[in-house]
N, C-alpha and C. Protein backbone atom coordinates (compact mmCIF):
# COMPACT_ATOMS: atom_id res chain seq x y z
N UNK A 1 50.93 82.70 123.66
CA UNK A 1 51.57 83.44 122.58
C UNK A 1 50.93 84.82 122.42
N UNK A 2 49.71 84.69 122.59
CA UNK A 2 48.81 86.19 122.40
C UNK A 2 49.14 87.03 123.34
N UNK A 3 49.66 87.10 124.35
CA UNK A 3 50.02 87.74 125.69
C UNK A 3 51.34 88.48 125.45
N UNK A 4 52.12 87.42 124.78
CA UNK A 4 53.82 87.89 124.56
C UNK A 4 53.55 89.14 123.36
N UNK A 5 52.77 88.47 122.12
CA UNK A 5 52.28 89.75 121.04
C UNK A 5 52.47 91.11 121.67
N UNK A 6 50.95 90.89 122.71
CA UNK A 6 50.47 91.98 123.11
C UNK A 6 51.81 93.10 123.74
N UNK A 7 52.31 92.02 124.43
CA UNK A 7 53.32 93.03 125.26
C UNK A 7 54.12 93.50 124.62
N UNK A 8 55.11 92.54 123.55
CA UNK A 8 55.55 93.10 122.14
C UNK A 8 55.11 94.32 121.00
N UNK A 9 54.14 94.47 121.56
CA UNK A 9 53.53 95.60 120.89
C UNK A 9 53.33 96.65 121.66
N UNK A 10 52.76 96.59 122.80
CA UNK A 10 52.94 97.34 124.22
C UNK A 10 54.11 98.37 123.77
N UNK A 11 55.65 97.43 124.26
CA UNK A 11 56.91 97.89 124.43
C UNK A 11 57.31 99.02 122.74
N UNK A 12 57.02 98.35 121.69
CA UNK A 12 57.24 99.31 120.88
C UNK A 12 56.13 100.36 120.73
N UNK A 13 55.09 100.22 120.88
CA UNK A 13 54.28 101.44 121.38
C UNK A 13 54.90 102.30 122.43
N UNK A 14 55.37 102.12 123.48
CA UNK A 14 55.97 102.98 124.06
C UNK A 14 56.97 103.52 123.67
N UNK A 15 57.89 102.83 123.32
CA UNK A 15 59.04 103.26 122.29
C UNK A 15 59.26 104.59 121.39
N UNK A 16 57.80 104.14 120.82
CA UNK A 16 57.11 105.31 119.68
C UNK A 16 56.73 106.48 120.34
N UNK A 17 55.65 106.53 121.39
CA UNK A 17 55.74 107.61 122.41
C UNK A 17 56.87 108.05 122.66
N UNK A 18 57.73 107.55 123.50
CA UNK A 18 59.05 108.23 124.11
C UNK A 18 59.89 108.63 122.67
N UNK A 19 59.87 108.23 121.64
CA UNK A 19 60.79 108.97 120.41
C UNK A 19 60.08 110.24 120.39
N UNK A 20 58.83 109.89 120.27
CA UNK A 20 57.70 111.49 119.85
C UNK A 20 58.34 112.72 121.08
N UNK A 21 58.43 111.83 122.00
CA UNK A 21 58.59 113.00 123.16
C UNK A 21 59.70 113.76 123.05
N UNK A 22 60.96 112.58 123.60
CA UNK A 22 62.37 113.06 122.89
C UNK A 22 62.48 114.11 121.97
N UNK A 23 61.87 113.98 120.87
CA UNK A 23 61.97 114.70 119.41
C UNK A 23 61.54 116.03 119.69
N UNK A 24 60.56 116.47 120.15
CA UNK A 24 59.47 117.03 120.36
C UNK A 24 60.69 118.01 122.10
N UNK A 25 60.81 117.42 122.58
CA UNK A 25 61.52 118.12 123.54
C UNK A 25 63.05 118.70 123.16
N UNK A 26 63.83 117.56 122.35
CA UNK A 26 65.10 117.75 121.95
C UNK A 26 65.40 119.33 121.00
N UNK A 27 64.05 119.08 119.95
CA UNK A 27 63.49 120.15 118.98
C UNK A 27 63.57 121.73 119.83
N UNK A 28 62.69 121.47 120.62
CA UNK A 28 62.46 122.92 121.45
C UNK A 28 63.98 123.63 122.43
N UNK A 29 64.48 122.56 122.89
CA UNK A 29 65.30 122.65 123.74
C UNK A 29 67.12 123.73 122.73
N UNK A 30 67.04 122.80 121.29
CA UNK A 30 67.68 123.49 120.39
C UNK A 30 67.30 124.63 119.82
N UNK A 31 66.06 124.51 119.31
CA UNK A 31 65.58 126.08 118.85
C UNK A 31 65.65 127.45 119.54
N UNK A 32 65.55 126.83 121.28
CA UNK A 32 65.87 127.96 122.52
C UNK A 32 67.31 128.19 122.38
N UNK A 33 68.28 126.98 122.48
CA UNK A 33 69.13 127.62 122.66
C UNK A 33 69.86 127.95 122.04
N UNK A 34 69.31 127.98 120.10
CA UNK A 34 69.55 128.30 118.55
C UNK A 34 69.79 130.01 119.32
N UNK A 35 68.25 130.06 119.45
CA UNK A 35 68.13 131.77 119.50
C UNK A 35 68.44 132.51 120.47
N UNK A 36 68.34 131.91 122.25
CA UNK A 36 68.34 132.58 122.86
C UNK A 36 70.06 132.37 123.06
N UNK A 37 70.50 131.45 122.85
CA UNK A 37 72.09 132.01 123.80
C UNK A 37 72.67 131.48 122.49
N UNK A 38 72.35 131.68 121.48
CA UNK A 38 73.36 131.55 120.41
C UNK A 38 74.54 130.20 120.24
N UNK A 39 73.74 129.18 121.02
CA UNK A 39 74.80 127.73 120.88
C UNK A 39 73.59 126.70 120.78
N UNK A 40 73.72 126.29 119.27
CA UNK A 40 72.63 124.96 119.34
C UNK A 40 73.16 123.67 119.87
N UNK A 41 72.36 122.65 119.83
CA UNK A 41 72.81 121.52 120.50
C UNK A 41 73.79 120.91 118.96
N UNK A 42 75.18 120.29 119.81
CA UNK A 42 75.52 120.10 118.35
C UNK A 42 75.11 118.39 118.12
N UNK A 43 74.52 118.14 116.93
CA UNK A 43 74.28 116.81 116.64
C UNK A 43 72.19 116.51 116.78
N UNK A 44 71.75 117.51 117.08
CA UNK A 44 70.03 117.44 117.51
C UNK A 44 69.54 117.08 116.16
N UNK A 45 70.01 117.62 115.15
CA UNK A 45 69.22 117.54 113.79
C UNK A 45 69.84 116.01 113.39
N UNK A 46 70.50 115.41 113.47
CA UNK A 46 71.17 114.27 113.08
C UNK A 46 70.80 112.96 113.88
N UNK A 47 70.33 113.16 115.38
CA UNK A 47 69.61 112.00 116.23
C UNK A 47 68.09 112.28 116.17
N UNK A 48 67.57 113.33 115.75
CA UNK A 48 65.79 113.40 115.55
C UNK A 48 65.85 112.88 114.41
N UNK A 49 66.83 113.31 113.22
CA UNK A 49 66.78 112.40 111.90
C UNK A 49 66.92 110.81 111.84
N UNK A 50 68.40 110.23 112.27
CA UNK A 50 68.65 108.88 112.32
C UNK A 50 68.11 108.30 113.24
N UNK A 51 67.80 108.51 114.30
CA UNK A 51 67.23 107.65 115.54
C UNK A 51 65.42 107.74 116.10
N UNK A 52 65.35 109.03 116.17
CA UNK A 52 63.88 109.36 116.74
C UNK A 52 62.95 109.39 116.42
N UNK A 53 63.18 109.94 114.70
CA UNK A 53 62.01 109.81 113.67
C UNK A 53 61.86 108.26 113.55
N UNK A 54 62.69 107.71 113.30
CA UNK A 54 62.90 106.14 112.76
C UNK A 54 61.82 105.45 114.11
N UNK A 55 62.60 105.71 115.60
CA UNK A 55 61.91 105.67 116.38
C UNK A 55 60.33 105.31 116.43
N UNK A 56 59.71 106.48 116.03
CA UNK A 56 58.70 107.34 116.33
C UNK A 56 58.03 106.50 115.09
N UNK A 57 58.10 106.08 113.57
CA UNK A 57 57.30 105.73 112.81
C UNK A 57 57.09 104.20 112.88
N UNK A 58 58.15 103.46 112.97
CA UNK A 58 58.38 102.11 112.50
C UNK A 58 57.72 100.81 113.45
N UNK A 59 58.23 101.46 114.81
CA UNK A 59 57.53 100.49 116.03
C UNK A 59 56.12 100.74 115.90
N UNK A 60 55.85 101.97 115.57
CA UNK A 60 53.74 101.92 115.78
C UNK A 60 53.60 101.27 114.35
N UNK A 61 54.12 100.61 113.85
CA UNK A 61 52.90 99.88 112.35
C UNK A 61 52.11 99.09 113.01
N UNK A 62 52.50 98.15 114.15
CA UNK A 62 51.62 97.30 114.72
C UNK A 62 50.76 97.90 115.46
N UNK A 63 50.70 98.94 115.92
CA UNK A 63 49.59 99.51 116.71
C UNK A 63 48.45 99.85 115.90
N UNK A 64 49.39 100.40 114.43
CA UNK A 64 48.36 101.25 113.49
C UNK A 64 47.19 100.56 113.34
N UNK A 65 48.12 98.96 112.62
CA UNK A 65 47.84 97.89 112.09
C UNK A 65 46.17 97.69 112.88
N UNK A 66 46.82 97.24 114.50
CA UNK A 66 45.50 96.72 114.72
C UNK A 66 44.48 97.54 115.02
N UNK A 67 45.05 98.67 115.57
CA UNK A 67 43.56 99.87 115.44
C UNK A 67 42.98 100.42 114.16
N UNK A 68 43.36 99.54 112.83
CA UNK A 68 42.71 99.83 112.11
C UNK A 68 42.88 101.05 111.21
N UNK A 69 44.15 101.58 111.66
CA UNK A 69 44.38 103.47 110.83
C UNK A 69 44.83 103.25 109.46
N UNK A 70 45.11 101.94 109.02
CA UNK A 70 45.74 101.68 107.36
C UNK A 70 44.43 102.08 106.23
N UNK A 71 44.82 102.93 105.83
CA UNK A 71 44.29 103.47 104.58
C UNK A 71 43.32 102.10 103.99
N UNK A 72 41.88 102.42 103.89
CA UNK A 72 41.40 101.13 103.11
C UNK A 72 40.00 101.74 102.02
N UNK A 73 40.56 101.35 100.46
CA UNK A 73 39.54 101.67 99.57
C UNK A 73 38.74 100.77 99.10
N UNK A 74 37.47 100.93 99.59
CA UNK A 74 35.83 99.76 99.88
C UNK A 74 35.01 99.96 98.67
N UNK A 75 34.67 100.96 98.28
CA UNK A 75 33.71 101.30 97.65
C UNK A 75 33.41 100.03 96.25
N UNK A 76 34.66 99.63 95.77
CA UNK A 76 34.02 98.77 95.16
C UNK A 76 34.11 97.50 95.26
N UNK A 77 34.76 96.96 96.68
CA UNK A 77 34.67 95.59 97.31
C UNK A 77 33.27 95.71 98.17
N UNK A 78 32.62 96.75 98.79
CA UNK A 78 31.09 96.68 99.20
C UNK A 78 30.63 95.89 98.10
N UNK A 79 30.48 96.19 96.83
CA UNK A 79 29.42 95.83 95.61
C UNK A 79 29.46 94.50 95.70
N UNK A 80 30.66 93.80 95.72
CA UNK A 80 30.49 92.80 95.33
C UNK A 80 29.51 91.36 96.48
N UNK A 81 29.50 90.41 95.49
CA UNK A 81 29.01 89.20 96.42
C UNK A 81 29.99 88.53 97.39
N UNK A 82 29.19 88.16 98.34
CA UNK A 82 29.98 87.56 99.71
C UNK A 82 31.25 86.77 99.54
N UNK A 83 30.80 85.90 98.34
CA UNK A 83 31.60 84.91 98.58
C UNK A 83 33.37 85.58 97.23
N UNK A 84 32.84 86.30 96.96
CA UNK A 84 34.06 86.92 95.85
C UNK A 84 34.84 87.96 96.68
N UNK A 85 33.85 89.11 97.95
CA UNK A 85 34.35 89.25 99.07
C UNK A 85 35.13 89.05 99.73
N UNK A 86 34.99 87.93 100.02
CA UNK A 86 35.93 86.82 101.30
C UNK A 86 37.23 86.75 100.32
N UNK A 87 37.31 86.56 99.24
CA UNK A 87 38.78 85.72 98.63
C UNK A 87 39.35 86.78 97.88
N UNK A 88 38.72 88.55 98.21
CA UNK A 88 39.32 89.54 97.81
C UNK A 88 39.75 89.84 99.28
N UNK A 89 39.42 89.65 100.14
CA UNK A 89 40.12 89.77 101.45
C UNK A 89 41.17 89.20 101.98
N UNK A 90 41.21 87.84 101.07
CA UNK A 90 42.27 86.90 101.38
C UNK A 90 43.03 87.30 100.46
N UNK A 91 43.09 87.54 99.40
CA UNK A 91 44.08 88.36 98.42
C UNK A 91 45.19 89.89 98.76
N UNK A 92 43.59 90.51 99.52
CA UNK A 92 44.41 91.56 99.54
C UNK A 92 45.22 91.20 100.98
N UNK A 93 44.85 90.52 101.82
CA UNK A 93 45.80 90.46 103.28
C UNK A 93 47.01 89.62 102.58
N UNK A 94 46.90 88.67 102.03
CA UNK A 94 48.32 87.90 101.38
C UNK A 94 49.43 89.03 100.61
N UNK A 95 48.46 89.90 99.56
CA UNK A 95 49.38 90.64 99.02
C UNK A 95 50.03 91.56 100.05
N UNK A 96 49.46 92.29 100.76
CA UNK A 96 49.49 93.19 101.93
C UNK A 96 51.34 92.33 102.95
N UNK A 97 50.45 91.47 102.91
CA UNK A 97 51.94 90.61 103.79
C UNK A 97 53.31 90.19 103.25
N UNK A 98 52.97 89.93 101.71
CA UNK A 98 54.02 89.71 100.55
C UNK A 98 54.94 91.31 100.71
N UNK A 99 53.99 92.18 100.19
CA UNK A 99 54.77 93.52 100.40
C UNK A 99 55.48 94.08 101.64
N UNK A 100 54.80 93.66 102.61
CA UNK A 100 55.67 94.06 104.18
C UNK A 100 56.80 92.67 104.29
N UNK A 101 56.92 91.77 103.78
CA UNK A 101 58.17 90.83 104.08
C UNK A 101 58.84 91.54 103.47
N UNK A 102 58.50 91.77 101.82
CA UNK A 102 59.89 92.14 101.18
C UNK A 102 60.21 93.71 101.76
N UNK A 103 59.74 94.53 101.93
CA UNK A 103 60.48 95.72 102.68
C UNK A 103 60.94 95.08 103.82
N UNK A 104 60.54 94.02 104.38
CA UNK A 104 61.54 93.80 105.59
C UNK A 104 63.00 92.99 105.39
N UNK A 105 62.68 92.60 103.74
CA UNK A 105 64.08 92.53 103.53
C UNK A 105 64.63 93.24 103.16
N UNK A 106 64.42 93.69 102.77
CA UNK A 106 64.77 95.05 102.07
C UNK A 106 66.02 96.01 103.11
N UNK A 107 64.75 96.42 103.91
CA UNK A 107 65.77 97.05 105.30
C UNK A 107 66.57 96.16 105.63
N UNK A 108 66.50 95.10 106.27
CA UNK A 108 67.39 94.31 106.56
C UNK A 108 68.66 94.53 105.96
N UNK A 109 68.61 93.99 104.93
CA UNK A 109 69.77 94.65 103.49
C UNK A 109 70.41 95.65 103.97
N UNK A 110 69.62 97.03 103.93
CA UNK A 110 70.22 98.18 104.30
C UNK A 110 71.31 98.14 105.64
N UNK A 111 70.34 97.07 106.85
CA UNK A 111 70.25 97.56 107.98
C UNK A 111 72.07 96.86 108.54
N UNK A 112 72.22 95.95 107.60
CA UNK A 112 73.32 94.52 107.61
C UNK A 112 74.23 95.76 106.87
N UNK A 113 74.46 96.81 105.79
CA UNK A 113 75.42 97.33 105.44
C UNK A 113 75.63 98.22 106.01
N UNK A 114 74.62 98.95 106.75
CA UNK A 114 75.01 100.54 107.46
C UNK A 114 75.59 99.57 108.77
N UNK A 115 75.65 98.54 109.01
CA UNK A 115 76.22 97.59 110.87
C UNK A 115 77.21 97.44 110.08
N UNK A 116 77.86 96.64 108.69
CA UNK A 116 78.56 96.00 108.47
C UNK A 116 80.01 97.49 108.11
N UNK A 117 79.67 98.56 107.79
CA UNK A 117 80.46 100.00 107.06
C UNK A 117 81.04 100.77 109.13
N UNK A 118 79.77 100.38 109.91
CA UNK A 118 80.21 101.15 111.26
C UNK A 118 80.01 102.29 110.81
N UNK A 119 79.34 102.95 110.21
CA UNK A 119 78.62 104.60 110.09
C UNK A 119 78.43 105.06 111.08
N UNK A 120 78.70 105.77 111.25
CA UNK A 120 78.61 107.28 112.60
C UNK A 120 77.68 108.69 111.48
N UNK A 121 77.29 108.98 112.75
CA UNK A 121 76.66 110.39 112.56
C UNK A 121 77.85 111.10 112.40
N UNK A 122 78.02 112.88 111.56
CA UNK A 122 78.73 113.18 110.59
C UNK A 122 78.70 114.49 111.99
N UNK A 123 78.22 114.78 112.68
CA UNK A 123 79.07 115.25 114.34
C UNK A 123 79.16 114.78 115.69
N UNK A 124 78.36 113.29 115.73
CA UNK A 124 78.56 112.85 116.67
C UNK A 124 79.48 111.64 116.39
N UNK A 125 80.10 110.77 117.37
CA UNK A 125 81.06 109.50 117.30
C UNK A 125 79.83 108.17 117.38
N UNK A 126 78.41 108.55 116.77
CA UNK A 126 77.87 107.58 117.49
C UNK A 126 77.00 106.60 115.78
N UNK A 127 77.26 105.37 116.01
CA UNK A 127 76.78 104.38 115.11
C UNK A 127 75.41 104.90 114.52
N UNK A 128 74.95 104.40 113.31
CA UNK A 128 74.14 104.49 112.69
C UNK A 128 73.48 103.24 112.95
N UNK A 129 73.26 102.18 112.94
CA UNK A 129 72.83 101.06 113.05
C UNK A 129 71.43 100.72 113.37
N UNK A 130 72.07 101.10 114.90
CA UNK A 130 70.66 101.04 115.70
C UNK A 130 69.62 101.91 115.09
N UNK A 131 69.41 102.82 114.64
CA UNK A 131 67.99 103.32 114.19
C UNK A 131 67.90 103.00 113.03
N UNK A 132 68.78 102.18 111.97
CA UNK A 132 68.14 101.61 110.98
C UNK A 132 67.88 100.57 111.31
N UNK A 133 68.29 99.67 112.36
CA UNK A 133 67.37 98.27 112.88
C UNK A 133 66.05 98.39 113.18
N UNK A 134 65.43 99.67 113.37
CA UNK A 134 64.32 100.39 113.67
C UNK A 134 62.84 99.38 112.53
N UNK A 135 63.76 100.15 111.29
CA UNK A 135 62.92 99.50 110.36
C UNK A 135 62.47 98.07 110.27
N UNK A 136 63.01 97.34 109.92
CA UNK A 136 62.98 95.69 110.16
C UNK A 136 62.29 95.06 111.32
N UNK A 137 62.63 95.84 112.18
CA UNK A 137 61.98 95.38 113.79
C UNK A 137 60.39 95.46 113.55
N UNK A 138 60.14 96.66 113.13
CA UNK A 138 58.57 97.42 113.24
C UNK A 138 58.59 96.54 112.13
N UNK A 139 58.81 96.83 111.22
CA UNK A 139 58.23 95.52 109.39
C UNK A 139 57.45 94.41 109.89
N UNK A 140 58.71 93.74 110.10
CA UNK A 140 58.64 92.12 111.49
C UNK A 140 58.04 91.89 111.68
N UNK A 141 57.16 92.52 112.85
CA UNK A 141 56.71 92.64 113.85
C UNK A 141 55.08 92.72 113.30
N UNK A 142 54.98 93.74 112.10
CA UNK A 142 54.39 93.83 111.28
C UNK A 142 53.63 92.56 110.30
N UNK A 143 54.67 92.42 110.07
CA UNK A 143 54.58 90.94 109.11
C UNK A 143 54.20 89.80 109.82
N UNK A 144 54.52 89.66 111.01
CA UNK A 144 54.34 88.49 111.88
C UNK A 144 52.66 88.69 112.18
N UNK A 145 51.94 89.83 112.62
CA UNK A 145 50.60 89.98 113.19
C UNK A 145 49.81 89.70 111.86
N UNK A 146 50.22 90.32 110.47
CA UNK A 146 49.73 90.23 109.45
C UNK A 146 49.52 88.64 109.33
N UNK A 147 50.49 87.45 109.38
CA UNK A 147 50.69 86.64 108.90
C UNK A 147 49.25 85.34 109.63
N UNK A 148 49.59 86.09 111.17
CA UNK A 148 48.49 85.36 112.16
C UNK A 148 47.06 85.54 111.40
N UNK A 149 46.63 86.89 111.24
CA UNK A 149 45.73 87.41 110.65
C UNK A 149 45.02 86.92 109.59
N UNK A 150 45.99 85.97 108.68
CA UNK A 150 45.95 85.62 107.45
C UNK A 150 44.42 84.13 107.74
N UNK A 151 44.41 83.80 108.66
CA UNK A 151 43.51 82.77 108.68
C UNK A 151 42.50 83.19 109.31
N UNK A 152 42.20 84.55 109.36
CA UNK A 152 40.87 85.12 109.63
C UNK A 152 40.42 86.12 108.22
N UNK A 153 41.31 85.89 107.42
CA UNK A 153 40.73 87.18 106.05
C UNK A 153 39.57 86.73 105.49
N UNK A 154 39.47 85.52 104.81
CA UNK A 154 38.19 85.23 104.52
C UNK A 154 36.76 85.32 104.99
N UNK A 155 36.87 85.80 106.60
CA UNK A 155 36.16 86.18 107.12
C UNK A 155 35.49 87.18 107.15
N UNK A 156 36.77 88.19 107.16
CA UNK A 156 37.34 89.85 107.05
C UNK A 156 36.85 89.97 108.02
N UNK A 157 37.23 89.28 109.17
CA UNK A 157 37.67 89.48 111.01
C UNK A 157 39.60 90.34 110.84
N UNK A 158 39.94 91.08 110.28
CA UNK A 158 41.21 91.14 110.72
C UNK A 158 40.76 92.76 110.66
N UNK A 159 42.12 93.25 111.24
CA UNK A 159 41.97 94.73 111.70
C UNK A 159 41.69 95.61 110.33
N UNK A 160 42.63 94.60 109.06
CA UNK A 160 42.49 95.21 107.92
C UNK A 160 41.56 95.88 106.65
N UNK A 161 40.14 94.69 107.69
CA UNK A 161 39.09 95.20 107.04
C UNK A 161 38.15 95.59 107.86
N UNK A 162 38.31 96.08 108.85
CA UNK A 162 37.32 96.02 109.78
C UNK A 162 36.82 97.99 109.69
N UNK A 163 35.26 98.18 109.92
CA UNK A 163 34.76 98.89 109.40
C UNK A 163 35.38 100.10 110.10
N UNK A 164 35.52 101.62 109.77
CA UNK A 164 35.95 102.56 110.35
C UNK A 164 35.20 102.96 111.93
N UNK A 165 33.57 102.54 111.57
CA UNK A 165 33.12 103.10 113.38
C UNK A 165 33.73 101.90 113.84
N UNK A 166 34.15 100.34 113.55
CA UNK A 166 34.62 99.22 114.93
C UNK A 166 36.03 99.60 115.18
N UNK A 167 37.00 100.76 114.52
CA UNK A 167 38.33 101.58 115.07
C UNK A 167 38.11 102.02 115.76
N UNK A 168 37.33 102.89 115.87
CA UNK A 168 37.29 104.00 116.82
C UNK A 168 37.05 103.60 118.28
């Protein structure tokens, strides 16, 4: 099972790269030909918006996740004793996972009415869907590593608490 994760995470890591790139190339490629020959690409601002950005943020939560880049305020969980420690770790990874299910229903929600309406981009003929499935996928995916995680918090073996020099 740890192998399939990995690769599962792999693939939307790359994902996230290749949106960055896309974006990042699509961007330049319009701005040249904004200014220099006076014909932008029509529809560039509308697939870096609905598709690439979406792209580019949602698949890396699990990467973030396990390298550790999630925002974490210590200063006054250091103070405390070990054992009040451990079951503020298990608190905060439970709450942490409570909140990423429900945004993953959440999107979902969204993701089931923008599939269920057939939305198109407003100059291209092309569905909205797929890059709001974006969200839910990365959540997921999210929620699922969180969930594994959950029987190492008391430890505070998970990526979530793990000290800023063991990220790097």
């Amino acid at each position: 099972m740890t192998k399939w994760l990995e690769r599962f995470e792999t693939g939307l890591t790359y994902l996230g790269v290749v949106a960055v790139v896309a974006m990042t190339c699509l961007g330049t490629v319009d701005a040249a030909s904004r200014y220099l020959l006076n014909s932008p690409i029509a529809g560039a601002y509308e697939i870096t918006e609905k598709y690439l950005m979406a792209a580019a943020i949602f698949p890396g939560f699990a990467a973030a996740y396990r390298g550790g880049a999630f925002i974490r305020v210590t200063f006054c969980v250091d103070m405390l004793p070990d054992a009040v420690k451990a079951w503020t770790y298990v608190l905060a990874q439970g709450l942490s996972l409570a909140f990423c299910a429900l945004l993953v229903y959440a999107t979902a929600q969204q993701s089931m009415r923008v599939t269920a309406d057939a939305t198109t981009l407003s100059t291209l003929p092309w569905l909205l869907a797929p890059g709001y499935w974006l969200a839910p996928l990365g959540l997921g995916f999210l929620s699922l590593l969180m969930l594994i995680d959950l029987r190492h918090a008391y430890s505070g073996e998970t990526p979530m608490f793990q000290s800023e020099e063991a990220a790097l």
